[in-house]
Protein backbone atom coordinates (compact mmCIF):
# COMPACT_ATOMS: atom_id res chain seq x y z
CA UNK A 1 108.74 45.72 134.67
CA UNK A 2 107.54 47.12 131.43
CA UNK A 3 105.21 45.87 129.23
CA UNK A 4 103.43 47.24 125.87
CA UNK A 5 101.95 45.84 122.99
CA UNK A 6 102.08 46.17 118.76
CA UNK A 7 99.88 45.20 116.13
CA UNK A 8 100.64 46.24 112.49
CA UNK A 9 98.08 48.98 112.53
CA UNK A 10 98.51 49.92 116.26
CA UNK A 11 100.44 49.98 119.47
CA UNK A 12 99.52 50.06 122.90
CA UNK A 13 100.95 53.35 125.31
CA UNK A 14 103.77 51.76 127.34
CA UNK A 15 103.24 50.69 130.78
CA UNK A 16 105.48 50.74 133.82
CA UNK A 17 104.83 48.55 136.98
CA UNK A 18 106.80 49.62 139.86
CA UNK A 19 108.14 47.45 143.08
CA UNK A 20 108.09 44.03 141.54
CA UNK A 21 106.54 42.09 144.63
CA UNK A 22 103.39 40.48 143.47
CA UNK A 23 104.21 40.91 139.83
CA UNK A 24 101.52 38.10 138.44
CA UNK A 25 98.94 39.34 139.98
CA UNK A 26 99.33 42.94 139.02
CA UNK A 27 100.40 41.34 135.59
CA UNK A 28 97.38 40.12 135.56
CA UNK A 29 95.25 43.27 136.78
CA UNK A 30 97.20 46.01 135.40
CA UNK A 31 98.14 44.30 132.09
CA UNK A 32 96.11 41.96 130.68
CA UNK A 33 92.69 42.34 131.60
CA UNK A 34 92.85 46.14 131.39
CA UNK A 35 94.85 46.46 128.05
CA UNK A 36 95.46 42.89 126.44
CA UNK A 37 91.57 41.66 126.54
CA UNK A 38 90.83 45.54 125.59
CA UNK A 39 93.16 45.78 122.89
CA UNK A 40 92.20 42.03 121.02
CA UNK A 41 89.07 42.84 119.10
CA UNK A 42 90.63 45.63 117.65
CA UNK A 43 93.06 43.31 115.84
CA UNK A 44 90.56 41.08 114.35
CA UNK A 45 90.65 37.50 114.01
CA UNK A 46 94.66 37.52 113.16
CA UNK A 47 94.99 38.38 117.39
CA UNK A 48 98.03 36.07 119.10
CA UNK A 49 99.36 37.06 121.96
CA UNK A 50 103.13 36.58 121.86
CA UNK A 51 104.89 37.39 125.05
CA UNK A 52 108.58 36.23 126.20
CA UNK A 53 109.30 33.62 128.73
CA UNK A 54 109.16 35.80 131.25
CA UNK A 55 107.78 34.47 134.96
CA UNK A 56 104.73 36.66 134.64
CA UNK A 57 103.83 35.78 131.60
CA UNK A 58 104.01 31.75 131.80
CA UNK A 59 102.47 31.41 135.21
CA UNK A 60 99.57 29.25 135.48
CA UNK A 61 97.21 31.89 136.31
CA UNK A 62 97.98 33.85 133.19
CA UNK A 63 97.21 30.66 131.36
CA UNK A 64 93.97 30.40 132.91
CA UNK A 65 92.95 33.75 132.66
CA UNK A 66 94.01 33.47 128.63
CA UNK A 67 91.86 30.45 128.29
CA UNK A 68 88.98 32.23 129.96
CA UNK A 69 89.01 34.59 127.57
CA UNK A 70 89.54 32.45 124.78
CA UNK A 71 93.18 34.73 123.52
CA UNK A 72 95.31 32.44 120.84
CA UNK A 73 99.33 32.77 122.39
CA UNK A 74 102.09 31.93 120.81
CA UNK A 75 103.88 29.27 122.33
CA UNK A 76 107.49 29.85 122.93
CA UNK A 77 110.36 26.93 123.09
CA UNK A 78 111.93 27.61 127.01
CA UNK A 79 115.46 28.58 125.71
CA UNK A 80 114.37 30.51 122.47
CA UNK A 81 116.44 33.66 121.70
CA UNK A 82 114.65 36.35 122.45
CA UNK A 83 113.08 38.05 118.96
CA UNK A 84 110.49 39.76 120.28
CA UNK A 85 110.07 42.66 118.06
CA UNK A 86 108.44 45.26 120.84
CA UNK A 87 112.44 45.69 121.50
CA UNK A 88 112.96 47.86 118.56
CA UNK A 89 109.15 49.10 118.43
CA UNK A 90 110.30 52.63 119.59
CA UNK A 91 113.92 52.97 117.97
């Protein structure tokens, strides 16, 4: 898996998590509360976290750990095409 994040002003380094057993939970670790929680207050209040349908992102204990922290998402439809813009963030 690989993950990384943009902002207008910013982007995150890109990270690469190896062996994909236990993905949420190094999701989870690895990704969010090391970078995404890090990274938020440096946006300001426009922060939303939009990430794809992808299994580690929509399990419940990402959603949980996003409502801990009290990090806006943006909710996707489950068959949207994919626009996420972090495709084309390094052409």
């Amino acid at each position: 898996m690989i993950w990384a994040g943009n902002f207008t002003e910013a982007r995150t380094n890109i990270i690469f998590i190896e062996n994909e057993p236990q993905i949420v939970p190094r999701y989870i670790e690895e990704i969010f509360q090391k970078v995404v929680v890090s990274f938020a207050p440096f946006t300001g209040n426009q922060f939303i976290l939009m990430h794809a349908n992808a299994r580690p992102h929509i399990a419940y204990v990402v959603s949980e750990n996003l409502d801990e922290v009290g990090l806006p998402r943006l909710e996707w439809p489950a068959c949207s095409p994919d626009l996420n813009p972090i495709e084309h963030l390094w052409d």
